[in-house]
C-alpha atoms as a PDB file:
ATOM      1  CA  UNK A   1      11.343 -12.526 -30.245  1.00  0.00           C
ATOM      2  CA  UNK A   2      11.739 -16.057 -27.601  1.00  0.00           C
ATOM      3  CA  UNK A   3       9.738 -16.300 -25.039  1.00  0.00           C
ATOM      4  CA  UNK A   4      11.188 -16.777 -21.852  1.00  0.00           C
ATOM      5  CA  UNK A   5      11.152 -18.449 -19.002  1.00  0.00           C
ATOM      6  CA  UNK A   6      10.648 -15.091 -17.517  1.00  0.00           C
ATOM      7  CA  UNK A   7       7.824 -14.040 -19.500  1.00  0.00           C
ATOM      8  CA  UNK A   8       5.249 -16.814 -19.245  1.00  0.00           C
ATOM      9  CA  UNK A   9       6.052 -17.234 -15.235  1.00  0.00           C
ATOM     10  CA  UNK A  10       6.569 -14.381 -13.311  1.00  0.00           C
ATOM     11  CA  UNK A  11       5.427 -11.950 -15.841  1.00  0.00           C
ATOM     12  CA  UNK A  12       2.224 -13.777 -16.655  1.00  0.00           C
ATOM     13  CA  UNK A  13       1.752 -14.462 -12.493  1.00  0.00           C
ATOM     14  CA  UNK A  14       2.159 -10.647 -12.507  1.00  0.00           C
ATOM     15  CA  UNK A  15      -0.692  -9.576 -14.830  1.00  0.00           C
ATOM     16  CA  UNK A  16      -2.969 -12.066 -13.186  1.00  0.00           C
ATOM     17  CA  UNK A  17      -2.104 -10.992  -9.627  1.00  0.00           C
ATOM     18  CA  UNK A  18      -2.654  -7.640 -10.470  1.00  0.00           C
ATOM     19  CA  UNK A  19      -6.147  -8.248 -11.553  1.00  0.00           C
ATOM     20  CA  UNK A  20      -7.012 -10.640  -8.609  1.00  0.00           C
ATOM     21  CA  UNK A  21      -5.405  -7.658  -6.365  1.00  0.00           C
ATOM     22  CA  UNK A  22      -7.981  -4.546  -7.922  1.00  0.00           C
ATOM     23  CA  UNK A  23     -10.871  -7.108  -7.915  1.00  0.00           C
ATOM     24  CA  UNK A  24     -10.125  -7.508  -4.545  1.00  0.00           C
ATOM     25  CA  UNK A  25      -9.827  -3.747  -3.630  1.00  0.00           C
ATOM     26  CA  UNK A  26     -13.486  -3.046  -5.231  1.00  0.00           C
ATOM     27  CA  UNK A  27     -14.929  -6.051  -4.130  1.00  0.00           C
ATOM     28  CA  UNK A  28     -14.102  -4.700  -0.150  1.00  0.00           C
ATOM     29  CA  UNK A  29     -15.027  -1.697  -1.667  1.00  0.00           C
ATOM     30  CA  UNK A  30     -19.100  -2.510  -2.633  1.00  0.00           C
ATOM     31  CA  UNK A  31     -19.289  -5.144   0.260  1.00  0.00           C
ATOM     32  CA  UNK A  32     -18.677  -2.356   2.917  1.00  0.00           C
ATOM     33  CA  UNK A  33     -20.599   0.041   1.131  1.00  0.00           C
ATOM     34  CA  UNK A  34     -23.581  -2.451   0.932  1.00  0.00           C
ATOM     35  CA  UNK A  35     -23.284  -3.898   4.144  1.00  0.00           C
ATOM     36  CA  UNK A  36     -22.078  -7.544   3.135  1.00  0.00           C
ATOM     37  CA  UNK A  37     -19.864  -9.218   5.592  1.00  0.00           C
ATOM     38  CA  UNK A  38     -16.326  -9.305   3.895  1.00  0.00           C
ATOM     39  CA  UNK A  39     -16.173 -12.654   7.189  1.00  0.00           C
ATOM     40  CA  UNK A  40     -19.017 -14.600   5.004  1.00  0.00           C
ATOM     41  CA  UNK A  41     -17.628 -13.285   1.572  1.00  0.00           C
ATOM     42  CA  UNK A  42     -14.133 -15.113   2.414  1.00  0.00           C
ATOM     43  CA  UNK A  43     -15.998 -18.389   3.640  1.00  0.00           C
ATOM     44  CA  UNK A  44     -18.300 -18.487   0.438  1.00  0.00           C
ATOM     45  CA  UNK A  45     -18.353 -21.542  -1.968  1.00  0.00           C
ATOM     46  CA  UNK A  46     -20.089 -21.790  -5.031  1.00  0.00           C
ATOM     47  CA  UNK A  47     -21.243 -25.225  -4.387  1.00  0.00           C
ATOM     48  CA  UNK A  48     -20.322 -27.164  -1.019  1.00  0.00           C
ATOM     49  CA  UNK A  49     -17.718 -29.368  -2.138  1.00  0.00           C
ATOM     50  CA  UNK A  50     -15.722 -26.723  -3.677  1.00  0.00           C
ATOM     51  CA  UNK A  51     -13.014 -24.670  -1.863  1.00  0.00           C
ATOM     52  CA  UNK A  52     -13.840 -21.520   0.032  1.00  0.00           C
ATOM     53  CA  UNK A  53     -12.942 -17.905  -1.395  1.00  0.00           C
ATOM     54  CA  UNK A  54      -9.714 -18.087   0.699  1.00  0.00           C
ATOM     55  CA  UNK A  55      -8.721 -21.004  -0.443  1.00  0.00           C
ATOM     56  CA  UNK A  56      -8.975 -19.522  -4.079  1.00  0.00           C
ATOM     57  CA  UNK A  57      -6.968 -16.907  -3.364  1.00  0.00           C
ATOM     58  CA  UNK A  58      -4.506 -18.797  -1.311  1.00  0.00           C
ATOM     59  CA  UNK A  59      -4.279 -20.962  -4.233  1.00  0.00           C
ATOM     60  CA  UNK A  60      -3.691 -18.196  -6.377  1.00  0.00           C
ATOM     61  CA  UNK A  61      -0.468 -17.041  -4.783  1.00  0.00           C
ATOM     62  CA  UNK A  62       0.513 -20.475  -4.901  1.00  0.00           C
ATOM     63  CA  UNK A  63       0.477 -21.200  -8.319  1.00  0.00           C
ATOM     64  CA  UNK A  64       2.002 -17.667  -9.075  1.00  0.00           C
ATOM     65  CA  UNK A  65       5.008 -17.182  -6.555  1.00  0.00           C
ATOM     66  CA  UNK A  66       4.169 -20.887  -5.746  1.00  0.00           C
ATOM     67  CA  UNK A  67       5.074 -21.944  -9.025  1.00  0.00           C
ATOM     68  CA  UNK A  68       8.366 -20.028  -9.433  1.00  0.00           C
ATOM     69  CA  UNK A  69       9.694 -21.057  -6.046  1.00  0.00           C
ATOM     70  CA  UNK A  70       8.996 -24.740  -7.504  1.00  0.00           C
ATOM     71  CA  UNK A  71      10.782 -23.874 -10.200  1.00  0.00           C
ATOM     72  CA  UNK A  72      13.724 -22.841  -8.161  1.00  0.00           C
ATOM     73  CA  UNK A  73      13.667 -25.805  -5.941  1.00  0.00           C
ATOM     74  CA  UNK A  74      12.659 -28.438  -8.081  1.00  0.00           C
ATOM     75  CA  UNK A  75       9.530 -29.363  -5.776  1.00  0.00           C
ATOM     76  CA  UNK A  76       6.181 -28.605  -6.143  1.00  0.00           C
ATOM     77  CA  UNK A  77       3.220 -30.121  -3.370  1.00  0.00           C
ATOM     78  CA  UNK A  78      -0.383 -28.617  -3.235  1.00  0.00           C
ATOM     79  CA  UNK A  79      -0.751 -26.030  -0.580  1.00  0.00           C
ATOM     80  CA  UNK A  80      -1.510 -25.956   3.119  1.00  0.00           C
ATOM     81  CA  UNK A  81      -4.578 -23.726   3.013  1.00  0.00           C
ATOM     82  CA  UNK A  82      -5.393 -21.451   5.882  1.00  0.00           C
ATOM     83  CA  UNK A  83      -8.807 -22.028   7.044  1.00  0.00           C
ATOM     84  CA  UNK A  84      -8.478 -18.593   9.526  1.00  0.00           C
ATOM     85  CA  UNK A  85      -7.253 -16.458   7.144  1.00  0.00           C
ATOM     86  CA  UNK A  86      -9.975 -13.330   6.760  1.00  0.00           C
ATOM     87  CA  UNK A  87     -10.494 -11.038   3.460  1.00  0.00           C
ATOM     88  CA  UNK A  88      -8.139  -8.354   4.633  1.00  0.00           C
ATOM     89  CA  UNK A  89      -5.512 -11.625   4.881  1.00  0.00           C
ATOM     90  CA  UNK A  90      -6.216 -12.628   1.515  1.00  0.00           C
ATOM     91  CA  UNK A  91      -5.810  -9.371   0.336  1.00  0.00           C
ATOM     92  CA  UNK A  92      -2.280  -8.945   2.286  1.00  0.00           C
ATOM     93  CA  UNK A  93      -1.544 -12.408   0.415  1.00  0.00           C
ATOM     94  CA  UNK A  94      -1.875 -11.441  -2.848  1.00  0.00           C
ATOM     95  CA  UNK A  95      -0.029  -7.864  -1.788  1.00  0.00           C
ATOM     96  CA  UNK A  96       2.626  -9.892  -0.659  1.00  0.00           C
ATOM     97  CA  UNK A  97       2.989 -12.312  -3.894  1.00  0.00           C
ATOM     98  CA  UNK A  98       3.202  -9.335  -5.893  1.00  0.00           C
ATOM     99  CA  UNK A  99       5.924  -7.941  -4.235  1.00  0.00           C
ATOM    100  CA  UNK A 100       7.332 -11.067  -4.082  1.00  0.00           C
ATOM    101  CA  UNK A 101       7.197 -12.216  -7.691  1.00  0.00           C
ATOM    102  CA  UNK A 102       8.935  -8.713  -8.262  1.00  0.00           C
ATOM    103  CA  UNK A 103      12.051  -9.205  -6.578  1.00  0.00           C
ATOM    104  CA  UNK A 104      12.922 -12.036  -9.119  1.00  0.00           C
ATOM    105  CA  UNK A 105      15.191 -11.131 -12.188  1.00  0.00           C
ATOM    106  CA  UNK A 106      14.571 -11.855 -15.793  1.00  0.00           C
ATOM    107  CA  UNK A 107      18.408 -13.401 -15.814  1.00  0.00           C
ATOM    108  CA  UNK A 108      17.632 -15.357 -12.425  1.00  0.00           C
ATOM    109  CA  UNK A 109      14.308 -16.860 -13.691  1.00  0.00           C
ATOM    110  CA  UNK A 110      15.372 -17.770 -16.928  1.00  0.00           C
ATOM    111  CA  UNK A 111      18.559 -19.327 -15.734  1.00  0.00           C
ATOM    112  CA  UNK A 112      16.346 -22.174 -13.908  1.00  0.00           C
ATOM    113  CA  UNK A 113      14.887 -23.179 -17.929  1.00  0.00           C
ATOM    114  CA  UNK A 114      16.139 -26.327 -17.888  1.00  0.00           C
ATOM    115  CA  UNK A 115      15.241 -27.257 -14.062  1.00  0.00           C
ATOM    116  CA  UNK A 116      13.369 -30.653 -13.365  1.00  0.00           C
ATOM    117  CA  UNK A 117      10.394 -29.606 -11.349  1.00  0.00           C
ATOM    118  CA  UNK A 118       8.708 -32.954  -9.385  1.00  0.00           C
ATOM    119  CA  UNK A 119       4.779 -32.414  -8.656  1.00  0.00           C
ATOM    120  CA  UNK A 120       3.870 -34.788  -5.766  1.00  0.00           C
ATOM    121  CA  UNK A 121       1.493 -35.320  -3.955  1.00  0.00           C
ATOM    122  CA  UNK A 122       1.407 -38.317  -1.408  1.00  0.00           C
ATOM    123  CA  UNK A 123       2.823 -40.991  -2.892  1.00  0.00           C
ATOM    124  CA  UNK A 124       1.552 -39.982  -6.644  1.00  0.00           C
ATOM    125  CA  UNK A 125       4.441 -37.835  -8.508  1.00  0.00           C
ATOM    126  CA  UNK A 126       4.149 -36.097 -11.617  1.00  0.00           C
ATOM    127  CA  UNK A 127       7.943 -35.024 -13.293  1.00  0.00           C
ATOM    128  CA  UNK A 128       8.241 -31.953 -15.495  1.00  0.00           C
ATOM    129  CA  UNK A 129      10.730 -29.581 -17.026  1.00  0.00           C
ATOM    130  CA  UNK A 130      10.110 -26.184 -15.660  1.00  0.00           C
ATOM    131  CA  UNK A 131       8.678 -24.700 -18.692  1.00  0.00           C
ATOM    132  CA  UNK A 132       6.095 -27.548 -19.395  1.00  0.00           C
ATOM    133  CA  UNK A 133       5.379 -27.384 -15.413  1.00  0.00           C
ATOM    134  CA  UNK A 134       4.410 -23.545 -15.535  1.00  0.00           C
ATOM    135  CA  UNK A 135       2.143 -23.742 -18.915  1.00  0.00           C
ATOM    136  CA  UNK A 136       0.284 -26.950 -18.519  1.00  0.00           C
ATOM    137  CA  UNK A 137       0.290 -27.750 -14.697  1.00  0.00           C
ATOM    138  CA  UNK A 138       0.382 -24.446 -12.933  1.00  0.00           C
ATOM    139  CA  UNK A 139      -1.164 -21.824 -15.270  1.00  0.00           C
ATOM    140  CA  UNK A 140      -3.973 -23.641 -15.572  1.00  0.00           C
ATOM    141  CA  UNK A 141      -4.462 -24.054 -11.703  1.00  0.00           C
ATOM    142  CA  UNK A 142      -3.550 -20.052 -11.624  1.00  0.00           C
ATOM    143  CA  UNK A 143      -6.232 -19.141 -14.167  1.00  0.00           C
ATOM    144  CA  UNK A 144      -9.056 -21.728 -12.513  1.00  0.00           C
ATOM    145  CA  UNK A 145      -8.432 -20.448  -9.154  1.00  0.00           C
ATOM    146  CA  UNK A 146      -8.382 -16.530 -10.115  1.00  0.00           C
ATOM    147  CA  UNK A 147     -11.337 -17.038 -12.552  1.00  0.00           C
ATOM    148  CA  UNK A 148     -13.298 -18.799  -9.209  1.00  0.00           C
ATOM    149  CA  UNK A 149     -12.771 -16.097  -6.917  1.00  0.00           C
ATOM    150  CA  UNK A 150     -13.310 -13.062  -9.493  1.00  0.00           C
ATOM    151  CA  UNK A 151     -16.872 -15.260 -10.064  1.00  0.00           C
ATOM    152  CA  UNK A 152     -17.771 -15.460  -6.468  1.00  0.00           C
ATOM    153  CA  UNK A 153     -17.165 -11.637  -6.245  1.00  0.00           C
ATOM    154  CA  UNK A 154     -19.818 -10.835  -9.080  1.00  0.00           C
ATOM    155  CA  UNK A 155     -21.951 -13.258  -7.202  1.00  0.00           C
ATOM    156  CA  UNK A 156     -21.570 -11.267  -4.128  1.00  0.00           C
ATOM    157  CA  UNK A 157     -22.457  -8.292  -6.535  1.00  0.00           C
ATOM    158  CA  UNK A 158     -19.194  -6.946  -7.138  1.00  0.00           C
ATOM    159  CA  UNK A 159     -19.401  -4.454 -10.010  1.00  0.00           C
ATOM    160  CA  UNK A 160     -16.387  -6.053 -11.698  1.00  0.00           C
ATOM    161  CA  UNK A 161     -15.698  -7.103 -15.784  1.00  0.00           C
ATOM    162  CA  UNK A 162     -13.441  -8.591 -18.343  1.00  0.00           C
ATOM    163  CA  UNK A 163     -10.471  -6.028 -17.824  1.00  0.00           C
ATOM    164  CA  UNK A 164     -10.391  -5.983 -13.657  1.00  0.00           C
ATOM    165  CA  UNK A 165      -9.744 -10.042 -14.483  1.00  0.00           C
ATOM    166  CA  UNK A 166      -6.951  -8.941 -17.307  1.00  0.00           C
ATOM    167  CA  UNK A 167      -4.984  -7.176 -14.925  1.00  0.00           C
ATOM    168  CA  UNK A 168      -2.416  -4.618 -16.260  1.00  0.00           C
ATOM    169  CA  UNK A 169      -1.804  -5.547 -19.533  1.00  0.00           C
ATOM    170  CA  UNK A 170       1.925  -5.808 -21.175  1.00  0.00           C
ATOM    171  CA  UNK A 171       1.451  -3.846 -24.282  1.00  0.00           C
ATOM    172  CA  UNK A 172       3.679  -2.661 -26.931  1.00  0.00           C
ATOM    173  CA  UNK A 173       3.479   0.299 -25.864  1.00  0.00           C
END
């Protein structure tokens, strides 16, 4: 069986959306129920020159449906983060991807294979072939980001593990 285009973007955004999405449900869930202020949870940094929780999860969305609209266009620039945007916001965001990312076809996706995708940022540029751009440029931004904001959530307390960070899992089954 190939691998498709498909499979290792919106698919693979998919399972880790899903698992960003429930960690974000029980993490609401045990910081109402011990009185921690979801406000400070979505301003939290693990050290001060890293990005916020929001920005995490805004960058998660962006390197999932992010990704594959780059991949459709042909253009791919960091994001514009949202320094407003509150933990019911990033949970609408990642709701929103979801549904999103959903609404694309297997045929559609895979029919962009051979698409040029340009990474730029300023004046620096980085050129890809869509395939190459979703595996070693975005998934690894998608993984960093989701594993960041699933860590600041167990530093907050949340009672979260290994398979809330899976996601749903595509099994043979």
């Amino acid at each position: 069986m190939a691998i498709s285009l498909y499979d290792i973007s919106v698919a693979s955004s998919l399972q880790v959306l899903g698992g960003v999405a429930g960690a974000l449900d029980k993490g609401a869930a045990h910081c109402t129920e011990n009185g921690i202020d979801l406000a400070e949870v979505a301003g939290t940094r693990l050290v001060p020159d890293m990005w916020s929780f929001r920005d995490q999860i805004y960058s998660v969305m962006h390197h999932s449906l992010g990704s594959i609209k780059g991949v459709e266009s042909g253009a791919f620039s960091p994001p514009e983060l949202d320094p407003e945007m509150d933990y019911a916001g990033c949970q609408a965001l990642i709701a929103s991807a979801i549904e999103m990312l959903g609404g694309y076809t297997r045929e559609q996706v895979n029919a962009w294979e051979d698409n040029d995708v340009l990474f730029s940022l300023g004046r620096f540029e980085l050129p890809f072939k869509a395939p190459e751009f979703v595996l070693s440029f975005s998934h690894p931004n998608l993984y960093f980001h989701a594993t960041t904001a699933y860590d600041m959530l167990r530093m907050k307390g949340t009672p979260i593990g290994k398979m809330d960070f899976m996601g749903p899992l595509r099994t043979a089954g």
